[in-house]
Protein backbone atom coordinates (compact mmCIF):
# COMPACT_ATOMS: atom_id res chain seq x y z
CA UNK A 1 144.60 -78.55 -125.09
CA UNK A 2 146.25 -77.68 -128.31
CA UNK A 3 146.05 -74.43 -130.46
CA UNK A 4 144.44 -75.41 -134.18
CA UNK A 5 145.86 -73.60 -136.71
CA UNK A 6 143.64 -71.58 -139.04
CA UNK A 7 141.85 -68.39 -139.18
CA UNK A 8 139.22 -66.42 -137.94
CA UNK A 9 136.12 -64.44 -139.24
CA UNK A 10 134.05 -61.89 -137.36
CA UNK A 11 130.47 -61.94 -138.42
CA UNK A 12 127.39 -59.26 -137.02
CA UNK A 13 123.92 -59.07 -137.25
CA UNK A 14 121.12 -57.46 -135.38
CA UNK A 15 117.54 -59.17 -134.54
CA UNK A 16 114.84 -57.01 -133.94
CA UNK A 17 112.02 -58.61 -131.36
CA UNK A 18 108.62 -57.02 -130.84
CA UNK A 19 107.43 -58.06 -127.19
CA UNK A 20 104.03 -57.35 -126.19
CA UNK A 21 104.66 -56.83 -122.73
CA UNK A 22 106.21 -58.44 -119.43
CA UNK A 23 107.64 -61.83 -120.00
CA UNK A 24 110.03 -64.12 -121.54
CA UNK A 25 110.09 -64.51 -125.19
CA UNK A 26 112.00 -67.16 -126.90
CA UNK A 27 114.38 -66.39 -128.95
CA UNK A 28 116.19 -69.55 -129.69
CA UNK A 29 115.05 -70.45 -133.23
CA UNK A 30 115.62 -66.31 -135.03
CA UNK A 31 119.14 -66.72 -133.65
CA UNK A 32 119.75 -70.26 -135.39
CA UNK A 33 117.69 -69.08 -138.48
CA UNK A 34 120.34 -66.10 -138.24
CA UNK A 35 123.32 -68.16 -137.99
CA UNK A 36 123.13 -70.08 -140.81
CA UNK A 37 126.75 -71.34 -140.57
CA UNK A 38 128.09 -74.19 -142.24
CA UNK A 39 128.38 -77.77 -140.96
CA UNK A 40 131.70 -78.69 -139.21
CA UNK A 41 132.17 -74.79 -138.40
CA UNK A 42 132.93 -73.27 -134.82
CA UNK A 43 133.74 -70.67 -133.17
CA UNK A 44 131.22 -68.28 -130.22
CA UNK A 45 128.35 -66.66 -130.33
CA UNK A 46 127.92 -63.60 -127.95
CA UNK A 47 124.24 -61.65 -127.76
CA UNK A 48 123.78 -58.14 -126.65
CA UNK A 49 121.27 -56.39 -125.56
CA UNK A 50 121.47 -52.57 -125.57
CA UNK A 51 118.09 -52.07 -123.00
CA UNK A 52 118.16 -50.66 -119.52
CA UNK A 53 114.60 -52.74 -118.69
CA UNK A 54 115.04 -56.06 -120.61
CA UNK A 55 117.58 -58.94 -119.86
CA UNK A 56 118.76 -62.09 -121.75
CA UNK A 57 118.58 -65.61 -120.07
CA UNK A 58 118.96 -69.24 -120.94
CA UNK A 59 116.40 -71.42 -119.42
CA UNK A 60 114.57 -74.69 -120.05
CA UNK A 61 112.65 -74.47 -123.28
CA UNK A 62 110.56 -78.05 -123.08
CA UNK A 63 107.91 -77.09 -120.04
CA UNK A 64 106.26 -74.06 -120.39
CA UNK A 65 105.43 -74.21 -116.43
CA UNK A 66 109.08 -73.47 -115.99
CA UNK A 67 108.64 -69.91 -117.91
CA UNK A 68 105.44 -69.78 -115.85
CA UNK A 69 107.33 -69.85 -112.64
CA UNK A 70 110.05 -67.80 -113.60
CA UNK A 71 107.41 -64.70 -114.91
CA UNK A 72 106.05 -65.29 -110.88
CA UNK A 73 109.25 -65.22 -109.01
CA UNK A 74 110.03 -61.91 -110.90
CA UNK A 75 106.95 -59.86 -110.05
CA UNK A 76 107.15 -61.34 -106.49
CA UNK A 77 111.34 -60.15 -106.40
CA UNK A 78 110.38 -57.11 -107.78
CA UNK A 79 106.49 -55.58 -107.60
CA UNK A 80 105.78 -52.45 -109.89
CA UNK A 81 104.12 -49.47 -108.01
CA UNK A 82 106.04 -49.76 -104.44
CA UNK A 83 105.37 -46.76 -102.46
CA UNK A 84 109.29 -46.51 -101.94
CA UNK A 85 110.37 -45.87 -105.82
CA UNK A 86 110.91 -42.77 -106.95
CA UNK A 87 112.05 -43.47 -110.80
CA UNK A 88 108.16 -43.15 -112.08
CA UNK A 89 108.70 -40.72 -115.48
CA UNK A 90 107.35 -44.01 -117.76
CA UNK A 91 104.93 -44.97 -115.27
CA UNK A 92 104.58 -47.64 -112.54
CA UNK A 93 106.74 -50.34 -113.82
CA UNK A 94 109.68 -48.01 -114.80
CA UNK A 95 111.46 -48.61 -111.46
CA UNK A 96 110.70 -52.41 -110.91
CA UNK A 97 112.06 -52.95 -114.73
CA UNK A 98 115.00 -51.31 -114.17
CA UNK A 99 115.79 -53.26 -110.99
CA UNK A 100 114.43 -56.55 -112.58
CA UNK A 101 117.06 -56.22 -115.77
CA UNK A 102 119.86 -55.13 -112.93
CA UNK A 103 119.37 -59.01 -111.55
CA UNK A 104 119.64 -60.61 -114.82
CA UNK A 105 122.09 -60.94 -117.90
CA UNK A 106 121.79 -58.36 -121.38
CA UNK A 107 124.63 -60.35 -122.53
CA UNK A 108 125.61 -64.21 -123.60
CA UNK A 109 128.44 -66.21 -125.04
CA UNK A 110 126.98 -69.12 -126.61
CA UNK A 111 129.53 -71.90 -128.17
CA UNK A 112 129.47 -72.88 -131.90
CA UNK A 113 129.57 -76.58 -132.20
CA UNK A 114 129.24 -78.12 -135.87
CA UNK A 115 127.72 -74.89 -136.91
CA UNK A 116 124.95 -75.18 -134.40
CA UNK A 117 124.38 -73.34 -130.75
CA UNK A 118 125.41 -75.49 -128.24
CA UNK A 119 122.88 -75.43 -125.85
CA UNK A 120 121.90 -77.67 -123.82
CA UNK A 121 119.43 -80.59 -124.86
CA UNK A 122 116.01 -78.56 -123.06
CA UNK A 123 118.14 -74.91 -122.93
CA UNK A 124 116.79 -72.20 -124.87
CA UNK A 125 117.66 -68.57 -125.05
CA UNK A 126 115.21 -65.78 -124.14
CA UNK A 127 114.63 -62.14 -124.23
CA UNK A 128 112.92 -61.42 -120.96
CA UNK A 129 110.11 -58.45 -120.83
CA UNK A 130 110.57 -56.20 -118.17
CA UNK A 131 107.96 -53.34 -119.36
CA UNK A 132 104.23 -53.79 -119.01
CA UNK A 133 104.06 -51.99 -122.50
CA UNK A 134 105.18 -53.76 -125.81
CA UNK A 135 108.60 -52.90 -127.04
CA UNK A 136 110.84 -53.51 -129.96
CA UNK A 137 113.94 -55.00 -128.89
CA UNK A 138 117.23 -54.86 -130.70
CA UNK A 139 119.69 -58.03 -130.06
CA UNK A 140 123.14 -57.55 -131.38
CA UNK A 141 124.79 -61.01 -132.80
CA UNK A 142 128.47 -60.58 -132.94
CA UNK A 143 129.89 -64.22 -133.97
CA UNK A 144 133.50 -64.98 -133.41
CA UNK A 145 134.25 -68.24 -136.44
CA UNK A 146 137.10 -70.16 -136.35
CA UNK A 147 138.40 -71.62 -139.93
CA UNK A 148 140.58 -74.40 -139.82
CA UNK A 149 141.82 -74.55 -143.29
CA UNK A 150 139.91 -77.09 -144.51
CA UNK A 151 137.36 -76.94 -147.37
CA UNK A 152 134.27 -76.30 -145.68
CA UNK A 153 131.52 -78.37 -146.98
């Protein structure tokens, strides 16, 4: 591998997501539509979540079973209400949201290919529910963009 030379930009943003309870919420598309980079441009994207009872995943995007499944396996990992939690102050799913967004990412590092995400061709990137209750959601873009000199077009 060989260094490039050029220069680099630091670009930040913040997308706001109203969730209307437990569950994954695809985010995918308000990331790309905040983006907006220029074609031929590169660089990483990294997404932050600053919650203590919602995460950030990739997953498939094309079958919506596969979210399905996913929304199951959490609430059998981790069932609101057990007898044995003792965090309650927010109500019964306060504990088992916590523990639920300890398993799973509030961060990602996404390349910048061609000024597009590089995800995978059925990857998508969600904001995963962990509170019964709606919520807004803050997700902090920070985008590292490597310039290589060249006129951009």
């Amino acid at each position: 591998m060989q260094p490039t030379p050029g220069n680099c930009s630091w670009l930040h943003d913040l997308l706001l997501v109203r969730t209307r309870g437990k569950g994954l919420y695809e985010i995918t598309h308000e990331v790309e539509e905040r983006l907006r980079l220029q074609p031929g441009s590169f660089g990483l994207c990294h997404l932050y979540l600053p919650h203590t009872s919602a995460s950030l995943l990739i997953n498939e995007s094309y079958d919506p079973s596969a979210r399905r499944d996913l929304e199951s396996f959490l609430e059998r990992l981790v069932p609101e209400n057990q007898a044995w939690m003792s965090h309650t102050l927010e109500g019964p799913d306060d504990s088992s949201s916590h523990l639920r967004a300890a398993l799973l990412p509030i961060s990602l590092s996404i390349p910048l290919e061609n000024g597009r995400l590089a995800l995978g061709r059925w990857q998508g990137i969600y904001l995963v529910e962990h509170r019964s209750g709606g919520r807004e959601r803050q997700v902090r873009l920070d985008v590292l963009l490597f310039h290589t000199g060249e006129r951009e077009r």
